[in-house]
Protein backbone atom coordinates (compact mmCIF):
# COMPACT_ATOMS: atom_id res chain seq x y z
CA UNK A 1 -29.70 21.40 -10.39
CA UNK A 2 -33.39 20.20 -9.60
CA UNK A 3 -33.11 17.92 -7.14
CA UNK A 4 -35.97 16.04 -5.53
CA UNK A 5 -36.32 13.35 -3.01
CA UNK A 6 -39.29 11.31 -2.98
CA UNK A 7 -39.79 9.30 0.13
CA UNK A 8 -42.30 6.73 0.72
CA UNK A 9 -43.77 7.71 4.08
CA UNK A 10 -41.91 5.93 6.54
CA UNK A 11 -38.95 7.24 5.58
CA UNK A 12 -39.80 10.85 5.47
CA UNK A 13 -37.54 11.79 8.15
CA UNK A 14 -34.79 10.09 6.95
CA UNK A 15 -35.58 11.57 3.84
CA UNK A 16 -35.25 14.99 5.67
CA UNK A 17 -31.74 14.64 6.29
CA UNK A 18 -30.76 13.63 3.30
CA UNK A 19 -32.57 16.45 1.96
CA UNK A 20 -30.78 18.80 4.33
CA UNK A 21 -27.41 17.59 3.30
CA UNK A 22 -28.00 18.03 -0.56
CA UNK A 23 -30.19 20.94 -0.23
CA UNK A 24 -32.22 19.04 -2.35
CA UNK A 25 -36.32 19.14 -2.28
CA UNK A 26 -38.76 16.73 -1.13
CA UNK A 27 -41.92 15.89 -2.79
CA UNK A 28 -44.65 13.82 -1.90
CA UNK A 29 -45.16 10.35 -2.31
CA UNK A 30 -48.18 8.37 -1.23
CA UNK A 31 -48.60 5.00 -1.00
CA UNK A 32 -52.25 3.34 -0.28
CA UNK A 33 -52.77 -0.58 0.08
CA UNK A 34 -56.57 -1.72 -0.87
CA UNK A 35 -57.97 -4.55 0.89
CA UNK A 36 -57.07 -6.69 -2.19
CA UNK A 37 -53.31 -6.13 -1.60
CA UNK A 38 -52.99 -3.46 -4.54
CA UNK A 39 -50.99 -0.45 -4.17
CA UNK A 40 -51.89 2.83 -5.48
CA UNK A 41 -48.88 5.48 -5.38
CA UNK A 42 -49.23 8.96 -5.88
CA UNK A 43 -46.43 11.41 -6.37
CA UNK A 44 -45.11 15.04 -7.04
CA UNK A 45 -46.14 16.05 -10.45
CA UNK A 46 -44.02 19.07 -11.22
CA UNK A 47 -40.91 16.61 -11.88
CA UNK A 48 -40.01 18.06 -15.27
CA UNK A 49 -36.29 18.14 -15.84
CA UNK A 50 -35.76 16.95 -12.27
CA UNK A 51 -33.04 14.45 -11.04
CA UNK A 52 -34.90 12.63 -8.85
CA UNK A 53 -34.49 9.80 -5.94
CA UNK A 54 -37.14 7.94 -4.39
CA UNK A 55 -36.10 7.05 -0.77
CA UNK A 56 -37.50 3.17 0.33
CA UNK A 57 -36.34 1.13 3.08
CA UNK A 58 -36.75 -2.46 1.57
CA UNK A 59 -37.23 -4.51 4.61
CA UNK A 60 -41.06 -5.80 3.48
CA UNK A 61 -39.36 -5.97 -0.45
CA UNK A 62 -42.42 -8.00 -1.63
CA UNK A 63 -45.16 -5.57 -0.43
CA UNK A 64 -43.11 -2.57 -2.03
CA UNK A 65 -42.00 -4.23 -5.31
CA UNK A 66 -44.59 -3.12 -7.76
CA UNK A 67 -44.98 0.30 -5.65
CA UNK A 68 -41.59 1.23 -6.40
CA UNK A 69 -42.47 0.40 -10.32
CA UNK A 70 -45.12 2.24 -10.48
CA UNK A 71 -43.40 5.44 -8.35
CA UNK A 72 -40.29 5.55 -10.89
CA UNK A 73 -42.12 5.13 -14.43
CA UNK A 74 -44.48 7.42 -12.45
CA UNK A 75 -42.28 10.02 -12.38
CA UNK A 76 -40.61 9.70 -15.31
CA UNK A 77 -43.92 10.09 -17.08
CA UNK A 78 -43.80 13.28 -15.23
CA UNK A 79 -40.76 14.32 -16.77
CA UNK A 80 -38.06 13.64 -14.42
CA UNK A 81 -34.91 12.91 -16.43
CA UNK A 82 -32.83 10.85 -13.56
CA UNK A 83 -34.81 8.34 -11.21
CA UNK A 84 -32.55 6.87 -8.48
CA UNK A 85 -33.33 4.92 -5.47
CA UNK A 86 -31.50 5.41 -1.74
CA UNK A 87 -33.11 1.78 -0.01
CA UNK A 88 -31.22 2.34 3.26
CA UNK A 89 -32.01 -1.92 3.80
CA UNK A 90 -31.52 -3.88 0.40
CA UNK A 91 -33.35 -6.78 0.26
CA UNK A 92 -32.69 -10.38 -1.82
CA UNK A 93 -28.95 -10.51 -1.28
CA UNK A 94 -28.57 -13.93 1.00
CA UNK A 95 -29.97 -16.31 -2.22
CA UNK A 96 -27.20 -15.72 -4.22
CA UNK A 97 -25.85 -19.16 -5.79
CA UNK A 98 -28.11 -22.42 -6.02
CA UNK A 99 -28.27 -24.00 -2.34
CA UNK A 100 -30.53 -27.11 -3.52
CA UNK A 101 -31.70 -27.99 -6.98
CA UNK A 102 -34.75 -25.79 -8.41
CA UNK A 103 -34.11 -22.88 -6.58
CA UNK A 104 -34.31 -19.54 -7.84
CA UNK A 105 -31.09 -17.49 -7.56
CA UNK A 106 -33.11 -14.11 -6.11
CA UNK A 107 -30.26 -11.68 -5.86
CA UNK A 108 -28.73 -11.07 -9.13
CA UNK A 109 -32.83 -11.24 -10.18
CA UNK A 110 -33.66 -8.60 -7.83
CA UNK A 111 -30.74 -6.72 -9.58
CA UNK A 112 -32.50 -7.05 -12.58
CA UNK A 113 -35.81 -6.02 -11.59
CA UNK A 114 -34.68 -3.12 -9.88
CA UNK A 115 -32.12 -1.75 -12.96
CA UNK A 116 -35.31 -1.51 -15.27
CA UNK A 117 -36.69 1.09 -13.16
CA UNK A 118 -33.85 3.14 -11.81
CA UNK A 119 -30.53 4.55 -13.08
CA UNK A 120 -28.60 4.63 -10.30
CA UNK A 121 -28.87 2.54 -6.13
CA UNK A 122 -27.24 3.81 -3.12
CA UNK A 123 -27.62 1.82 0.17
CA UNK A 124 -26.03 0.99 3.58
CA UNK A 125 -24.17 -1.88 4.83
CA UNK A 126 -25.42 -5.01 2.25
CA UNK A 127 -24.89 -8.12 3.16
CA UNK A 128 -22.91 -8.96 0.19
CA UNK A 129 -22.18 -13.15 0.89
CA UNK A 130 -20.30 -14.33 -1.51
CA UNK A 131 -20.39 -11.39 -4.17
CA UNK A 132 -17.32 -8.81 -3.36
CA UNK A 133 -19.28 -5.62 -4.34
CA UNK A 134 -22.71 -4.28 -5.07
CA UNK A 135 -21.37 -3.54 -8.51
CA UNK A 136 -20.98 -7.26 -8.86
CA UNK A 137 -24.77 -7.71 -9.26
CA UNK A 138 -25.98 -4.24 -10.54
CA UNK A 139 -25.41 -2.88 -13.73
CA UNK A 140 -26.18 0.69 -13.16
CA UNK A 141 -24.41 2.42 -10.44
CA UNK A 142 -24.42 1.38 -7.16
CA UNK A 143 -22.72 2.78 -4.26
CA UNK A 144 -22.75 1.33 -0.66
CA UNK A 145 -21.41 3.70 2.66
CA UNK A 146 -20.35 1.70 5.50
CA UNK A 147 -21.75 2.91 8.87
CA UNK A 148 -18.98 1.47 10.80
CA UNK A 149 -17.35 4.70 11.73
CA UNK A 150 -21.22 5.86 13.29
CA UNK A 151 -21.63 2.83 15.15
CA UNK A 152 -18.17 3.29 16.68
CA UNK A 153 -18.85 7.17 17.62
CA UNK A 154 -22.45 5.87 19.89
CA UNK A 155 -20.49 3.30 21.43
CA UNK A 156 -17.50 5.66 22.37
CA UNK A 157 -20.05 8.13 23.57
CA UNK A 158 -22.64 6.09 25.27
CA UNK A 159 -21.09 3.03 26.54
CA UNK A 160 -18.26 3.35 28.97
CA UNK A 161 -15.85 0.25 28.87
CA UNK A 162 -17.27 -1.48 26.29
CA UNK A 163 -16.02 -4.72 24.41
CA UNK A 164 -18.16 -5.10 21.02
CA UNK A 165 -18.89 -8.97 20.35
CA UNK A 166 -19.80 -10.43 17.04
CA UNK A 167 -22.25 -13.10 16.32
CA UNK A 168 -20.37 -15.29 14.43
CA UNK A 169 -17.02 -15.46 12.31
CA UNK A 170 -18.73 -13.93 8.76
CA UNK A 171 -18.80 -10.56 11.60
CA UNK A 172 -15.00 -10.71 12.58
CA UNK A 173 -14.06 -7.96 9.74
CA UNK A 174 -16.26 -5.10 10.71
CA UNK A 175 -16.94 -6.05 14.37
CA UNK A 176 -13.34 -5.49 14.31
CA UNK A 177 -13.30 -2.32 12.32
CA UNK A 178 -15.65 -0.91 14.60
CA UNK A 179 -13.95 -1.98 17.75
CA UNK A 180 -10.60 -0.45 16.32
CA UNK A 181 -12.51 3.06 15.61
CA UNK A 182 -14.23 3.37 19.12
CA UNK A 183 -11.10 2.47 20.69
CA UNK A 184 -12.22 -1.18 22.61
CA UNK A 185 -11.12 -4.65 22.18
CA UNK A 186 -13.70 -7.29 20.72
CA UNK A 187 -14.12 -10.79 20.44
CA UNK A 188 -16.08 -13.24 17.60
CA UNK A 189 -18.35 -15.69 19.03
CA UNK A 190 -18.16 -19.18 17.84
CA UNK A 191 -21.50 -20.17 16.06
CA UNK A 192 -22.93 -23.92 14.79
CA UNK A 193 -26.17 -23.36 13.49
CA UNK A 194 -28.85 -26.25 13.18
CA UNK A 195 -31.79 -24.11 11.63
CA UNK A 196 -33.22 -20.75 11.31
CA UNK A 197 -34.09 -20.88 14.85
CA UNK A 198 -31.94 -23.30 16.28
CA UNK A 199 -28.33 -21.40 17.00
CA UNK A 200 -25.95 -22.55 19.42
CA UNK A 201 -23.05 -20.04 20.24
CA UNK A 202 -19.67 -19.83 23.00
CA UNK A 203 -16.90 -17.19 23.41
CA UNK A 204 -13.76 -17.63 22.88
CA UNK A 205 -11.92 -15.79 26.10
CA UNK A 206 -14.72 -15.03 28.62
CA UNK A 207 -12.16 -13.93 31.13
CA UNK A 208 -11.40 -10.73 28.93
CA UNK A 209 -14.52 -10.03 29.14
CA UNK A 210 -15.63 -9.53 32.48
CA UNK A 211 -15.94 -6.11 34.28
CA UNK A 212 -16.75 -4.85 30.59
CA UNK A 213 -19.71 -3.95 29.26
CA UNK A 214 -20.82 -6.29 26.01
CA UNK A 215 -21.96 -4.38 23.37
CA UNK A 216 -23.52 -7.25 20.68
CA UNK A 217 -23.14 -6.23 16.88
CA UNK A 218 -24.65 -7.77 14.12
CA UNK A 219 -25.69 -6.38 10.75
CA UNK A 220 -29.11 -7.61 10.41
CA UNK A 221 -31.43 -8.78 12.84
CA UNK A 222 -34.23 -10.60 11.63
CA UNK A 223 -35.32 -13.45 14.26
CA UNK A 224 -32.58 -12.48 16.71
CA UNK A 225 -32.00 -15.91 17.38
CA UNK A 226 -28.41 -15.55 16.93
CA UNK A 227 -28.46 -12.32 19.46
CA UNK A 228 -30.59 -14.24 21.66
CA UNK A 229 -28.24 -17.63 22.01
CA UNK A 230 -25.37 -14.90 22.55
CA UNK A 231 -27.26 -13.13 25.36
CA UNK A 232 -27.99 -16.17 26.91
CA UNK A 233 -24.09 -17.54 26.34
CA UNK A 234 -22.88 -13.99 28.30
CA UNK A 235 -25.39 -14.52 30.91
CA UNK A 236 -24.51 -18.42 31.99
CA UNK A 237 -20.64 -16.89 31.75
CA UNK A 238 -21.69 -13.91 34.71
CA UNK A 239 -21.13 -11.32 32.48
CA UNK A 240 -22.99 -7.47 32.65
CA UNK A 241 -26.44 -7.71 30.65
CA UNK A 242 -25.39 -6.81 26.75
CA UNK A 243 -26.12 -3.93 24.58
CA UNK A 244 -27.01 -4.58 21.66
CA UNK A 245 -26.84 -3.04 18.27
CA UNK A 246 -28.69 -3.51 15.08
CA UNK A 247 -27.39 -2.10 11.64
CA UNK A 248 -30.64 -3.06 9.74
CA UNK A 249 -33.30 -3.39 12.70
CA UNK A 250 -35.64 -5.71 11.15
CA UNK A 251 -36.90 -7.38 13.49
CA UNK A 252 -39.11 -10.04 12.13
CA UNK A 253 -42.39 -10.82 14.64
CA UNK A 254 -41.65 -10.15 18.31
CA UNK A 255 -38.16 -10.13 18.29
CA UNK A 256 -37.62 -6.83 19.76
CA UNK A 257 -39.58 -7.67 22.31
CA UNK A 258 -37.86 -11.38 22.40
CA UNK A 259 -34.16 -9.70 22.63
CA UNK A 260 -35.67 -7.49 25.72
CA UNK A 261 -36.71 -10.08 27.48
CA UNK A 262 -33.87 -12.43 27.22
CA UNK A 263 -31.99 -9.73 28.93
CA UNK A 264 -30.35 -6.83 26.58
CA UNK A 265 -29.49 -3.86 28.77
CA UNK A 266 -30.74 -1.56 26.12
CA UNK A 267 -31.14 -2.58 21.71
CA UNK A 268 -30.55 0.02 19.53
CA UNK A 269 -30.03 0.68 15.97
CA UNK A 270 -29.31 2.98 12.87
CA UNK A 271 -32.02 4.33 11.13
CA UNK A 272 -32.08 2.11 7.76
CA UNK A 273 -35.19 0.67 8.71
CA UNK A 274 -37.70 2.57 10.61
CA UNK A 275 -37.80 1.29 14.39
CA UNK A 276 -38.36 2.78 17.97
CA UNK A 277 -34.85 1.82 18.43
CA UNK A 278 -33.05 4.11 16.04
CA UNK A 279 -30.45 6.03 17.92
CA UNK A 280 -27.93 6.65 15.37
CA UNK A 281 -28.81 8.41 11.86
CA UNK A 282 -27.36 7.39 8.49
CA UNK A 283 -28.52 10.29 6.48
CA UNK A 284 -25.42 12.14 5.75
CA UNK A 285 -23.71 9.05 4.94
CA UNK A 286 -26.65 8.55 2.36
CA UNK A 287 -26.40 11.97 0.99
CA UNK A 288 -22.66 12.43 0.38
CA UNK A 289 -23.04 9.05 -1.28
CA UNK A 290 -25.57 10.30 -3.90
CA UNK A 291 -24.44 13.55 -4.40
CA UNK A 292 -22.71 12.82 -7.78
CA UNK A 293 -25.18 10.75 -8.71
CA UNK A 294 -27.97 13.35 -8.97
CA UNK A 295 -25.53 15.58 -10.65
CA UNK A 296 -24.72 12.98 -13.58
């Protein structure tokens, strides 16, 4: 089977991985802005009979939109019979119902835009709201892998009595799962938030806490706000300065820098979104989900 990955350059060594694990092929795939804000993409041409993936971290989703058009009917114009996509971050899935009258419902649009250019969408830890599956918005097939059981193996290796916190009660599931895999106990913070940037936070049994080492978990970080009130929340309580740990490390502005200074011990994060950060790699999870894909 022909297989080709075609990574848009910031995910080229993620990309690698993947590639590694599916002894598939990577091909090039350029992407150049113009002053104007129009994107020119430029890929592989010997694609002819190939099943092929194009590998695209969607954290900047309205910068990339039209590239990712123009890369899949790119290179199915060049023959490839299968075009996939592995986005490691999906974007547009908080906007899914109708908060306030006139709004657009983005996520089951995105779905939409994104089916007419590939056949099949693999990606990592969505936050799926109120939908109970990715297959509840996309019609082609979608798979998601869960990188609970990573995120448990870096905090059993690198952080020696630990106790894993979570941001806020939508977290209590897998902040949970994860605690249960790396073998130490956890604890939900209680959250009221005001605004985007107004976030006020407590937890529950501080006392359980101390002499552990908080390690905060939360799925996306965009602001860090939320990580931010919960750093400051362990701090007032006298508790040792937090790790913390990003699934999707997107990290809007200065708020890497923002979560540093408020006092995290050390931030890390997987690998869905490019970031100096990344300690812990999602490619194989990627891979064994799309092996079966490629093959249809």
């Amino acid at each position: 089977m022909n297989q080709i990955l075609l990574p848009f350059p910031l995910q080229r060594r993620l990309a690698e991985s993947i590639a590694s694990a599916l002894q598939a092929r990577i091909g090039r795939l350029d992407w150049r802005r113009f002053p104007d804000g129009e994107s020119l993409v430029a890929i592989d041409d010997a694609l002819d009979g190939a099943s092929v993936a194009i590998v695209a971290s969607l954290h900047h989703p309205d910068e990339m939109a039209l590239a990712l058009r123009f890369a899949a009917a790119t290179a199915r114009e060049f023959g490839a019979k299968r075009v996939g996509l592995i986005a490691p971050y999906l974007a547009y899935m908080r906007q899914d119902k109708r908060f306030h009258a006139g709004e657009a419902v983005n996520a089951p649009l995105f779905a939409r835009f994104l089916e007419e250019s590939f056949d099949w969408l693999v990606t990592a830890d969505p936050h799926l709201h109120r939908n109970p599956t990715l297959s509840a918005l996309y019609g082609i097939p979608a798979r998601t892998v869960a990188t609970a059981s990573l995120v448990a193996d870096w905090i059993r290796d690198n952080v020696p009595n630990a106790i894993v916190i979570g941001p806020d009660s939508e977290s209590e599931q897998w902040v949970a799962d994860i605690a249960g895999r790396a073998g130490v106990p956890h604890q939900v913070l209680n959250k009221i938030r005001r605004g985007d940037r107004d976030v006020e936070v407590s937890l529950p049994d501080a006392e359980a806490a101390r002499g552990l080492t908080p390690v905060i978990v939360d799925d996306i970080v965009s602001s860090g706000r939320t990580v931010i009130e919960t750093i400051d929340q362990l701090k007032r309580l006298g508790l040792a300065p937090p790790i913390c740990v990003a699934i999707h490390a997107v990290f809007a502005g200065d708020a890497y820098e923002q979560l540093l200074a408020a006092g995290a011990a050390r931030v890390v994060s997987t690998d869905s979104i490019v970031h100096p950060s990344n300690a812990i790699s999602i490619g194989g999870l990627l891979a064994h989900a799309s092996a079966d894909l490629f093959s249809v």
